[in-house]
N, C-alpha and C. Protein backbone atom coordinates (compact mmCIF):
# COMPACT_ATOMS: atom_id res chain seq x y z
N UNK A 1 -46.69 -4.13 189.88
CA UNK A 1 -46.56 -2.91 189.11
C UNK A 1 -46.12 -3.27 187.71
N UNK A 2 -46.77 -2.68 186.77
CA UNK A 2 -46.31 -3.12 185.16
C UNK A 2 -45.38 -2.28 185.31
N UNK A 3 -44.12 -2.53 183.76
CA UNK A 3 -43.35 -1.69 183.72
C UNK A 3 -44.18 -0.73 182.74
N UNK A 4 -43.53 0.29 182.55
CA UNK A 4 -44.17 1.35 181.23
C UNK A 4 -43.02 1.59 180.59
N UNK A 5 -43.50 1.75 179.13
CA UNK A 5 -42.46 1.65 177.74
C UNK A 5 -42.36 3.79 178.03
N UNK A 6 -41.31 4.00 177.69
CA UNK A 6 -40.91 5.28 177.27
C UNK A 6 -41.27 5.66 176.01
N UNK A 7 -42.18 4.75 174.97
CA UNK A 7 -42.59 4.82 173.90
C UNK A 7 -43.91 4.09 173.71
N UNK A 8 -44.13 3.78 172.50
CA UNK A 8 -45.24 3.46 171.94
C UNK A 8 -44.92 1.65 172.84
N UNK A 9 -46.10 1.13 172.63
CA UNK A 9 -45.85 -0.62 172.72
C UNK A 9 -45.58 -0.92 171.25
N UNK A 10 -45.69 -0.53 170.42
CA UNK A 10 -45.20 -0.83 169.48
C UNK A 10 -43.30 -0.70 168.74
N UNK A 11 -42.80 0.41 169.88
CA UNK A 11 -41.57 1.09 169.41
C UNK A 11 -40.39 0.55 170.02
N UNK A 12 -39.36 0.45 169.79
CA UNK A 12 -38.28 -0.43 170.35
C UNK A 12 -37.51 0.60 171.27
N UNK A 13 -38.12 1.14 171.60
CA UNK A 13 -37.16 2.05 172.97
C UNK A 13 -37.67 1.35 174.19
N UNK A 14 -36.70 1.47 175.01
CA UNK A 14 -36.60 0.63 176.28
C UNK A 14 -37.86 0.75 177.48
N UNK A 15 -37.98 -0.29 178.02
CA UNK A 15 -39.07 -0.59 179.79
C UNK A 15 -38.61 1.51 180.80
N UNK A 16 -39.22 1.32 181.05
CA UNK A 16 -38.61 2.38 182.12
C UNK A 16 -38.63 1.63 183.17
N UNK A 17 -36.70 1.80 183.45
CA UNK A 17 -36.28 0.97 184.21
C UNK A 17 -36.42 0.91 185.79
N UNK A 18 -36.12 0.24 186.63
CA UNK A 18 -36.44 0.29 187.99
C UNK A 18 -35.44 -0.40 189.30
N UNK A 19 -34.76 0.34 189.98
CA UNK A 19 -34.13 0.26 190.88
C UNK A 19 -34.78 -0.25 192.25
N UNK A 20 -33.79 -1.93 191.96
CA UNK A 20 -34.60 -3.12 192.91
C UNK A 20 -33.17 -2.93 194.00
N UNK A 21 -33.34 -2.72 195.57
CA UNK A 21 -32.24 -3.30 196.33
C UNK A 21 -31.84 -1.57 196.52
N UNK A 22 -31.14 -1.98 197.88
CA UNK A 22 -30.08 -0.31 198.34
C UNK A 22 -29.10 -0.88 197.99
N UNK A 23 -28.43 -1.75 198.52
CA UNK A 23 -26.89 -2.19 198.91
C UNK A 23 -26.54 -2.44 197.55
N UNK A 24 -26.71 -3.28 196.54
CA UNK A 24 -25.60 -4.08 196.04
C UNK A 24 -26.02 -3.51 194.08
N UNK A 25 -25.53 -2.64 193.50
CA UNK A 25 -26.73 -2.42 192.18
C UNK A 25 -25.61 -2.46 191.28
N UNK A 26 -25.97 -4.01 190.71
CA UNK A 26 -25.53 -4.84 189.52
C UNK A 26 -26.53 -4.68 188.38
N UNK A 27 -26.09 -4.35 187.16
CA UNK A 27 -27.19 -4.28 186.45
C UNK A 27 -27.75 -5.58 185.59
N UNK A 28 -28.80 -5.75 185.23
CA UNK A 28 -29.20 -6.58 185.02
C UNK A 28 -30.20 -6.21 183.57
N UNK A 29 -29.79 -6.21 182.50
CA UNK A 29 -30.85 -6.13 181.59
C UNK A 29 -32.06 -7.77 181.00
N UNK A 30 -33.21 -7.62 180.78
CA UNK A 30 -34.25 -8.37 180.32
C UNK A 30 -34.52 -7.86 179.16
N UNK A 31 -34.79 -9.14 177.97
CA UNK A 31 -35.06 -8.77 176.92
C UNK A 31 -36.31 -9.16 176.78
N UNK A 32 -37.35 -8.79 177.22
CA UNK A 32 -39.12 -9.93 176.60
C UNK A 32 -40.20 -8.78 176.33
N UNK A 33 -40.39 -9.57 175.44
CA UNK A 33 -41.36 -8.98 174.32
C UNK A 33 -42.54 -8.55 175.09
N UNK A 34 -42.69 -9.63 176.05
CA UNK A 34 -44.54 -9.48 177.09
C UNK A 34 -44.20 -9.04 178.41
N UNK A 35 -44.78 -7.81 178.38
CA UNK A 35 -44.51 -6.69 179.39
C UNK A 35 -44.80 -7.22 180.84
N UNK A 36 -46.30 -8.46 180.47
CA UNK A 36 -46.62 -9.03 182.09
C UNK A 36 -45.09 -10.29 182.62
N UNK A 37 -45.08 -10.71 181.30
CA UNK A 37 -43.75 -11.94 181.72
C UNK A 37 -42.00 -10.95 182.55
N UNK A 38 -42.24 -9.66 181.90
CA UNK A 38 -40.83 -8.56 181.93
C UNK A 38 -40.99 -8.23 183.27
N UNK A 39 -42.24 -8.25 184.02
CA UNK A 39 -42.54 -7.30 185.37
C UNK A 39 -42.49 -8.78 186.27
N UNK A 40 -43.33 -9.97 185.67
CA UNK A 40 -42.76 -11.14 186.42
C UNK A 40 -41.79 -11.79 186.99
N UNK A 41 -40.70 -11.51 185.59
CA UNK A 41 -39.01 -11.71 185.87
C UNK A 41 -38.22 -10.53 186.80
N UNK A 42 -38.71 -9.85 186.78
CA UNK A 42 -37.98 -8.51 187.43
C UNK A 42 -38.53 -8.61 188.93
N UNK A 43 -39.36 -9.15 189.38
CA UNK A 43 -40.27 -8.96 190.70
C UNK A 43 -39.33 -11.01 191.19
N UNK A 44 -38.83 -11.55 190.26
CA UNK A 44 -38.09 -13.13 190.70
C UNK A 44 -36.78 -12.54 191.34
N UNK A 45 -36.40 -12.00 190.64
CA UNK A 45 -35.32 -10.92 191.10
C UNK A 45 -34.79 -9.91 191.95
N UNK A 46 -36.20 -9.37 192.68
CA UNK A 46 -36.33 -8.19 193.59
C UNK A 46 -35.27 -8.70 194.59
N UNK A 47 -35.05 -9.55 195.27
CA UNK A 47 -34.12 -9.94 196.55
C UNK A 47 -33.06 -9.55 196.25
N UNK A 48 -32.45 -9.93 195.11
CA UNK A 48 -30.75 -9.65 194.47
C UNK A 48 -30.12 -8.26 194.60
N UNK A 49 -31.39 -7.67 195.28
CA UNK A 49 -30.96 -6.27 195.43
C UNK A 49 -29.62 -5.83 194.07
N UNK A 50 -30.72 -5.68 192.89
CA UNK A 50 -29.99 -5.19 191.07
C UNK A 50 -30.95 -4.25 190.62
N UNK A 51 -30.27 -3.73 189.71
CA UNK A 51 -31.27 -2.66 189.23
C UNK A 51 -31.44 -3.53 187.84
N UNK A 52 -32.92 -3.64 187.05
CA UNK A 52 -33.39 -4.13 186.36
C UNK A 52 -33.85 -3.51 185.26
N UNK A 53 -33.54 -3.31 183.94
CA UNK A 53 -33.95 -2.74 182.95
C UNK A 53 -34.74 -3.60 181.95
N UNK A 54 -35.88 -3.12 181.84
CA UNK A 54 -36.41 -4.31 180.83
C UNK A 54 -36.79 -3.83 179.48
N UNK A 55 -36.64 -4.64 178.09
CA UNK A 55 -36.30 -3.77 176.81
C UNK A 55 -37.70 -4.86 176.37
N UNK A 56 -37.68 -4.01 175.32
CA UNK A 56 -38.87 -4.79 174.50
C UNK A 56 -38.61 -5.78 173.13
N UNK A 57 -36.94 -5.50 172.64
CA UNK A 57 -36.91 -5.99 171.70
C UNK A 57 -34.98 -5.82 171.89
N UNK A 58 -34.58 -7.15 171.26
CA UNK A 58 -33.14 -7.27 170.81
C UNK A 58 -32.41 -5.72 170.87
N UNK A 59 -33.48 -5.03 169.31
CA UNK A 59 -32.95 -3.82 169.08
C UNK A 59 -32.56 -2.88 169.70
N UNK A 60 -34.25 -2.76 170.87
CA UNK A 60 -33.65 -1.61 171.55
C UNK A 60 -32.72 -1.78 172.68
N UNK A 61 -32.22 -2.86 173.32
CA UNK A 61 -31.11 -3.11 174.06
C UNK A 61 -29.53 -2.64 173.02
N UNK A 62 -29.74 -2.82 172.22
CA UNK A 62 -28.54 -2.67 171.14
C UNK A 62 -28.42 -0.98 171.26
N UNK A 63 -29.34 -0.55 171.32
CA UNK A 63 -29.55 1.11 171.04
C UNK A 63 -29.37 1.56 171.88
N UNK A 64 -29.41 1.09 173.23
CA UNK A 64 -29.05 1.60 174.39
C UNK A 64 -27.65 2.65 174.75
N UNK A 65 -27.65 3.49 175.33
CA UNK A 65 -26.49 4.24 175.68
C UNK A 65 -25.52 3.31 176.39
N UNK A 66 -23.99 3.55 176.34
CA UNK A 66 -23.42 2.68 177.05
C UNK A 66 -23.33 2.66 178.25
N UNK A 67 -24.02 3.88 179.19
CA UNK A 67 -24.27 3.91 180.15
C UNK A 67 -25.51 3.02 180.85
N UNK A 68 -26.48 2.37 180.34
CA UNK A 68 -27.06 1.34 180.23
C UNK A 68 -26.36 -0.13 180.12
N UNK A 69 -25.44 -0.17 179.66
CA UNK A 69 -24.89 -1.90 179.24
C UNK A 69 -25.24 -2.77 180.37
N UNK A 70 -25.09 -3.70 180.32
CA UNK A 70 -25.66 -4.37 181.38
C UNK A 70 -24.46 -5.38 181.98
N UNK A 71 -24.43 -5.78 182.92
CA UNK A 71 -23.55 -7.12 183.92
C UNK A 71 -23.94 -8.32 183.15
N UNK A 72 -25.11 -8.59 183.10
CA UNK A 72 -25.64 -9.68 182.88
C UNK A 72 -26.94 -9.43 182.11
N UNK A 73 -27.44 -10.22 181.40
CA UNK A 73 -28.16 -10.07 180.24
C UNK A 73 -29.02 -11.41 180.52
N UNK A 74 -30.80 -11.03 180.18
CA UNK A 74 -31.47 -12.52 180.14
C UNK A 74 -32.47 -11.71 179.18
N UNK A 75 -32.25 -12.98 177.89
CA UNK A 75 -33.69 -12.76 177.23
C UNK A 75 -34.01 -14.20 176.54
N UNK A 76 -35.08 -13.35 175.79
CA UNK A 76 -36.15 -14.53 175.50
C UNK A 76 -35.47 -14.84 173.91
N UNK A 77 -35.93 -16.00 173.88
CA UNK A 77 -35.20 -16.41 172.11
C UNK A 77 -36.23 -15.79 171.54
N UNK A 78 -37.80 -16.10 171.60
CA UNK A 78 -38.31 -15.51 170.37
C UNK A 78 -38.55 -14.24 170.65
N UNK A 79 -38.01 -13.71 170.39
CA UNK A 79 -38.15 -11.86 169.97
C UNK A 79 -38.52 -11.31 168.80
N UNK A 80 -39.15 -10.37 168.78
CA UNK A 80 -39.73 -9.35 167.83
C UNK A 80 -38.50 -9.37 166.79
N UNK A 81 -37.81 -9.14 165.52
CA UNK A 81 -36.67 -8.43 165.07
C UNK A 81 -35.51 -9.56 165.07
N UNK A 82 -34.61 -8.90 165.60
CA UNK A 82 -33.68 -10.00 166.07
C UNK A 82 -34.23 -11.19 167.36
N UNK A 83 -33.94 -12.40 166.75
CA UNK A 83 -34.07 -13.32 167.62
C UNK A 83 -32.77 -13.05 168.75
N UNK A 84 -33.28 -13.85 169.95
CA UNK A 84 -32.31 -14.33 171.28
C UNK A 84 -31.02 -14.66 170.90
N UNK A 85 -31.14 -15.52 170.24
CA UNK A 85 -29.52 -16.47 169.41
C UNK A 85 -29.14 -15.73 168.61
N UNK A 86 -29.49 -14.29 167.91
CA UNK A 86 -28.90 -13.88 167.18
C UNK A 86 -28.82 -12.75 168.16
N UNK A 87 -29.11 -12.05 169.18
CA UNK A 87 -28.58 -11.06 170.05
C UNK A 87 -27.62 -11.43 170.78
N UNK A 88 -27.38 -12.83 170.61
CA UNK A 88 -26.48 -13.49 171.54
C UNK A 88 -24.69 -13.42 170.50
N UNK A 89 -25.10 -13.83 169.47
CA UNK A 89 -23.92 -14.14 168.77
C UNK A 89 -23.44 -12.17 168.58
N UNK A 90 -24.34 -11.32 168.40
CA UNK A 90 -24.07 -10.04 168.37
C UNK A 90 -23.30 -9.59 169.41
N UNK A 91 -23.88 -10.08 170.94
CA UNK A 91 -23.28 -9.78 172.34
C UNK A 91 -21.79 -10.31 172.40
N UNK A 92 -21.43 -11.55 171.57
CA UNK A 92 -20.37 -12.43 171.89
C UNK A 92 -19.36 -11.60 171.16
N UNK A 93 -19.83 -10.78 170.34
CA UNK A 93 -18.74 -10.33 169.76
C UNK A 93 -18.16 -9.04 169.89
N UNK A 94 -18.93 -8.73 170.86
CA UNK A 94 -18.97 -7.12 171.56
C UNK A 94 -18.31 -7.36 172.42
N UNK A 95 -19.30 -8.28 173.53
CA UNK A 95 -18.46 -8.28 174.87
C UNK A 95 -18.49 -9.99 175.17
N UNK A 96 -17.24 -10.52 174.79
CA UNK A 96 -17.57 -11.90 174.86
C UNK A 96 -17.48 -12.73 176.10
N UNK A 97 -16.98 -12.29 177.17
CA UNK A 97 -17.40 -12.40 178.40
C UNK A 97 -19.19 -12.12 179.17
N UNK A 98 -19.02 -11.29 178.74
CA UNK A 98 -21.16 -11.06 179.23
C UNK A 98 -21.54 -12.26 179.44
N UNK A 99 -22.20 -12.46 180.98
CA UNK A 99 -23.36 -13.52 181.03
C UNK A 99 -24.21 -13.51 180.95
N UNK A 100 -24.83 -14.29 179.35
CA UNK A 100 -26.09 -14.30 178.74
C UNK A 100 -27.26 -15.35 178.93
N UNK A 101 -27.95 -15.16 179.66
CA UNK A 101 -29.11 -16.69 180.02
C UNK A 101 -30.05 -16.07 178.60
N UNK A 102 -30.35 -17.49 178.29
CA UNK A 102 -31.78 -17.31 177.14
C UNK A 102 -32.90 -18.23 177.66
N UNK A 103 -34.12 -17.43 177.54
CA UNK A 103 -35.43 -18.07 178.02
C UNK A 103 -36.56 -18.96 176.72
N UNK A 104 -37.19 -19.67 177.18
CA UNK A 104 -37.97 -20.14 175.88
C UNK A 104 -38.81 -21.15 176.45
N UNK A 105 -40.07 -20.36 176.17
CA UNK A 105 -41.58 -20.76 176.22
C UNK A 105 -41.77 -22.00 175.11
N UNK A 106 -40.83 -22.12 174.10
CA UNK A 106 -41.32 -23.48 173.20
C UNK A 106 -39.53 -24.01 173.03
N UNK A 107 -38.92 -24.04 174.17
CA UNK A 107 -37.80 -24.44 174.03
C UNK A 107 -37.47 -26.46 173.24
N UNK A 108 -36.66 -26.34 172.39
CA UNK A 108 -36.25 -27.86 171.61
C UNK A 108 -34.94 -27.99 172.21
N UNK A 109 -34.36 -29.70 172.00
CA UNK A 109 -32.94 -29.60 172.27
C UNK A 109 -32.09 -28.37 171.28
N UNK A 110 -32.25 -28.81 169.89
CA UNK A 110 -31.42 -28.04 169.27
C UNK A 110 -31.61 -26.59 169.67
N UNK A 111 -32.55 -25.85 169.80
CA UNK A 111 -32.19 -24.74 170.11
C UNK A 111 -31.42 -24.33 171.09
N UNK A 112 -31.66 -25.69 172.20
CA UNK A 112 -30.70 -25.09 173.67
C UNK A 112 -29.05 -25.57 173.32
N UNK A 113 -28.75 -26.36 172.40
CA UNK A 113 -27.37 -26.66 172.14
C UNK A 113 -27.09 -25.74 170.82
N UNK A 114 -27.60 -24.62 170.22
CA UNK A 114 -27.14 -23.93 169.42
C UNK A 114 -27.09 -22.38 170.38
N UNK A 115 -28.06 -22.74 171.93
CA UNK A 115 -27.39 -21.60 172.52
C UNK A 115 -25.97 -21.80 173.36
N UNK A 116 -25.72 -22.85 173.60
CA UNK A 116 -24.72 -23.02 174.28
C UNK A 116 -23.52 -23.00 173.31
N UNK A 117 -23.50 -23.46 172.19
CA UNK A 117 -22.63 -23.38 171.45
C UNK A 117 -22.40 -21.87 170.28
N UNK A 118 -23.09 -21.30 170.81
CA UNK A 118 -23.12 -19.66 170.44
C UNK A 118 -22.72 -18.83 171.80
N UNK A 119 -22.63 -19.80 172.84
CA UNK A 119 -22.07 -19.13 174.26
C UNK A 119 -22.90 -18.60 175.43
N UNK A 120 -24.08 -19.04 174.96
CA UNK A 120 -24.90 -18.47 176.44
C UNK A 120 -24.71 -19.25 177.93
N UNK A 121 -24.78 -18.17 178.21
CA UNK A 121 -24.59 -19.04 180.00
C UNK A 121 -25.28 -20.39 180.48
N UNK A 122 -27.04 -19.76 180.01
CA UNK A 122 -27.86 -20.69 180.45
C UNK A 122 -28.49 -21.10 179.47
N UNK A 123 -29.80 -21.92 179.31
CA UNK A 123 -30.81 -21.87 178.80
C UNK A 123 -32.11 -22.54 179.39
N UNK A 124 -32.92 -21.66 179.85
CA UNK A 124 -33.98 -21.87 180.95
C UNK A 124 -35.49 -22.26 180.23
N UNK A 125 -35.51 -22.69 180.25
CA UNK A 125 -37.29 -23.12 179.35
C UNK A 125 -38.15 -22.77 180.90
N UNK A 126 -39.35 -21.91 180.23
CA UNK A 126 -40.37 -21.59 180.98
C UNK A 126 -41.35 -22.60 181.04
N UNK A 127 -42.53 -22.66 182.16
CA UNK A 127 -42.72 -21.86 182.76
C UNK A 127 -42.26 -21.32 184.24
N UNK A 128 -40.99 -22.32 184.58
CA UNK A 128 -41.07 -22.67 185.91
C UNK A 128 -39.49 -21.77 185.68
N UNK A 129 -39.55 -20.68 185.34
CA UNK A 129 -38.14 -19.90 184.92
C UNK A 129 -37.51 -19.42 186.32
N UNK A 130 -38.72 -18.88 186.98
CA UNK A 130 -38.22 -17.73 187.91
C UNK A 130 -37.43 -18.18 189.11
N UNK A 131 -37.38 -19.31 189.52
CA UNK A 131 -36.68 -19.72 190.92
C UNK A 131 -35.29 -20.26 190.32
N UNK A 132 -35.41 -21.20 189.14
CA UNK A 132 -34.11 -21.30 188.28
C UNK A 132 -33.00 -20.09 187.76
N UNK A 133 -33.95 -18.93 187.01
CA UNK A 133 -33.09 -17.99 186.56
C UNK A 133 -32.48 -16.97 188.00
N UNK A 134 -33.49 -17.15 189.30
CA UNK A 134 -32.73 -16.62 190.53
C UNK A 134 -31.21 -17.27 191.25
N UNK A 135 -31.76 -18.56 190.98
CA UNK A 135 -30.43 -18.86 191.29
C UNK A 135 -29.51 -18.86 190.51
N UNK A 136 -29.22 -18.96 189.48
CA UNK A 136 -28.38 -19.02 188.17
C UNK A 136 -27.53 -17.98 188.59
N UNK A 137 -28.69 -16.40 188.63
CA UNK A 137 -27.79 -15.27 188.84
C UNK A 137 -27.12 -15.04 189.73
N UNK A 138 -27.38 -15.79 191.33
CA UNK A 138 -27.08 -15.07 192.64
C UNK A 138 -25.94 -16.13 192.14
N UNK A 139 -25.68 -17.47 191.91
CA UNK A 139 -24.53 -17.78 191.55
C UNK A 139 -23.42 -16.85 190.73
N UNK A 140 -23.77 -16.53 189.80
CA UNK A 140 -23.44 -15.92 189.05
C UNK A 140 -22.49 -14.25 189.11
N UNK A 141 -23.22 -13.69 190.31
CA UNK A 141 -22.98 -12.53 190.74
C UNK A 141 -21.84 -12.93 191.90
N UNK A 142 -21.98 -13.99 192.55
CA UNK A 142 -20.91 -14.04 193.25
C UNK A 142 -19.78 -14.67 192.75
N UNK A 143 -20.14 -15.42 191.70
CA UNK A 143 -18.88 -15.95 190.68
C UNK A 143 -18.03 -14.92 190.35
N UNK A 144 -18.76 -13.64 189.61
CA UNK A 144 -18.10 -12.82 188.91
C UNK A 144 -17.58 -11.55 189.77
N UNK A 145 -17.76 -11.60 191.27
CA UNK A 145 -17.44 -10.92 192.57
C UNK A 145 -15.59 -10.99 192.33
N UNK A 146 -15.02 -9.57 192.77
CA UNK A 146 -13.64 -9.35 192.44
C UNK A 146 -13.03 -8.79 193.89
N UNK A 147 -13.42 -9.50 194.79
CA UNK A 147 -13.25 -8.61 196.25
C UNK A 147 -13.60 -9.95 197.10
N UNK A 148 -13.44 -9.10 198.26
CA UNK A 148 -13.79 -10.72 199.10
C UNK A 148 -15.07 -9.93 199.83
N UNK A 149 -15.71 -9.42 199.43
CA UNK A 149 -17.10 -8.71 199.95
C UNK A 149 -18.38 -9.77 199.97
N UNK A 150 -18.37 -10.21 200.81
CA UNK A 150 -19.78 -11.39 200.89
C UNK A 150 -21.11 -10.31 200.22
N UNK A 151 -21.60 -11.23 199.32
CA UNK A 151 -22.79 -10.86 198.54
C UNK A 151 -24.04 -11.08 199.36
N UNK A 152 -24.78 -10.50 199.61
CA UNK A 152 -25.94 -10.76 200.29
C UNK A 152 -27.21 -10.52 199.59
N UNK A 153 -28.63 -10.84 199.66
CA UNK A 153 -29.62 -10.49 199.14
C UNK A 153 -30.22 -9.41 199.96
N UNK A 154 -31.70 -8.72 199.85
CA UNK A 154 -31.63 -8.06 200.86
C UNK A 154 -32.26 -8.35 202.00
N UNK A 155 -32.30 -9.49 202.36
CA UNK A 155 -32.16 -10.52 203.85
C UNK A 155 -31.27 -10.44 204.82
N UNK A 156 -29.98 -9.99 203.63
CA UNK A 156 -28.68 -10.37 204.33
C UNK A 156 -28.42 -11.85 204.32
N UNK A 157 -29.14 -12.57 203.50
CA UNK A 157 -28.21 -14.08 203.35
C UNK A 157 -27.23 -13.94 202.44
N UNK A 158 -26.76 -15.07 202.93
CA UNK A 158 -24.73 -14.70 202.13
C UNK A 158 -25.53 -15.27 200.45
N UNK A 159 -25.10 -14.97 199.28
CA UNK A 159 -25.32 -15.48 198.06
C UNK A 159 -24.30 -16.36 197.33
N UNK A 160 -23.12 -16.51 198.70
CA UNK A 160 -22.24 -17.38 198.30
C UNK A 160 -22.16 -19.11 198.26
């Protein structure tokens, strides 16, 4: 299923978002520009039982209501507008805890050590993103778990 823009493909208002999982709904925002790569990443994800919002651009994640904010955050460095590394240093200063993975189809060292040293969680070079950025998160989600509630996917395997 593609996602569909609430706007133009041209306009920076957000994916219309989609509620993955019953049990466990962590939010999860995606930042990518290519709507087939946004429905790809979101469908790597379906198990994590999260609800998945996917934006088209830096901006319109920024524009978002705060009822939108997200748990965890994954986007792509090259973006439309604001680049990845610069939504990142924006995020760090908002919410400097947020776990931010950045993706990149023409990923260099320096770019992945100017994301880490701007604070991103990860940095995943494509194409082989989707089994990496799954586990990253299910780590991730149970890292940032504040209860002793075993995390499960919706298998019911523990994600611990």
């Amino acid at each position: 299923m593609d996602p569909k823009y609430s706007g133009s493909a041209d306009s920076l208002n957000c994916y219309e978002s989609s509620t993955i999982g019953a049990r466990l709904k962590r939010n999860i925002a995606i930042i990518e520009p290519n709507a087939t790569t946004a429905s790809q990443l979101r469908q790597a994800l379906k198990s994590l039982n999260v609800e998945v919002r996917l934006y088209t651009s830096a901006e319109s994640y920024l524009k978002c209501s705060a009822a939108e904010i997200a748990e965890f955050v994954i986007a792509e460095v090259a973006l439309p507008g604001l680049s990845g590394l610069d939504l990142l240093r924006q995020l760090r200063e908002r919410q400097p805890r947020l776990p931010v993975i950045l993706l990149s189809g023409e990923g260099d060292v320096q770019t992945a050590v100017t994301a880490i040293r701007y604070g991103a969680t990860d940095f995943i070079e494509k194409p082989d993103v989707h089994a990496a950025l799954y586990k990253r998160l299910a780590h991730l989600m149970c890292a940032d778990s504040d209860d002793d509630k075993a995390y499960t996917d919706k298998n019911g395997d523990d994600l611990h």
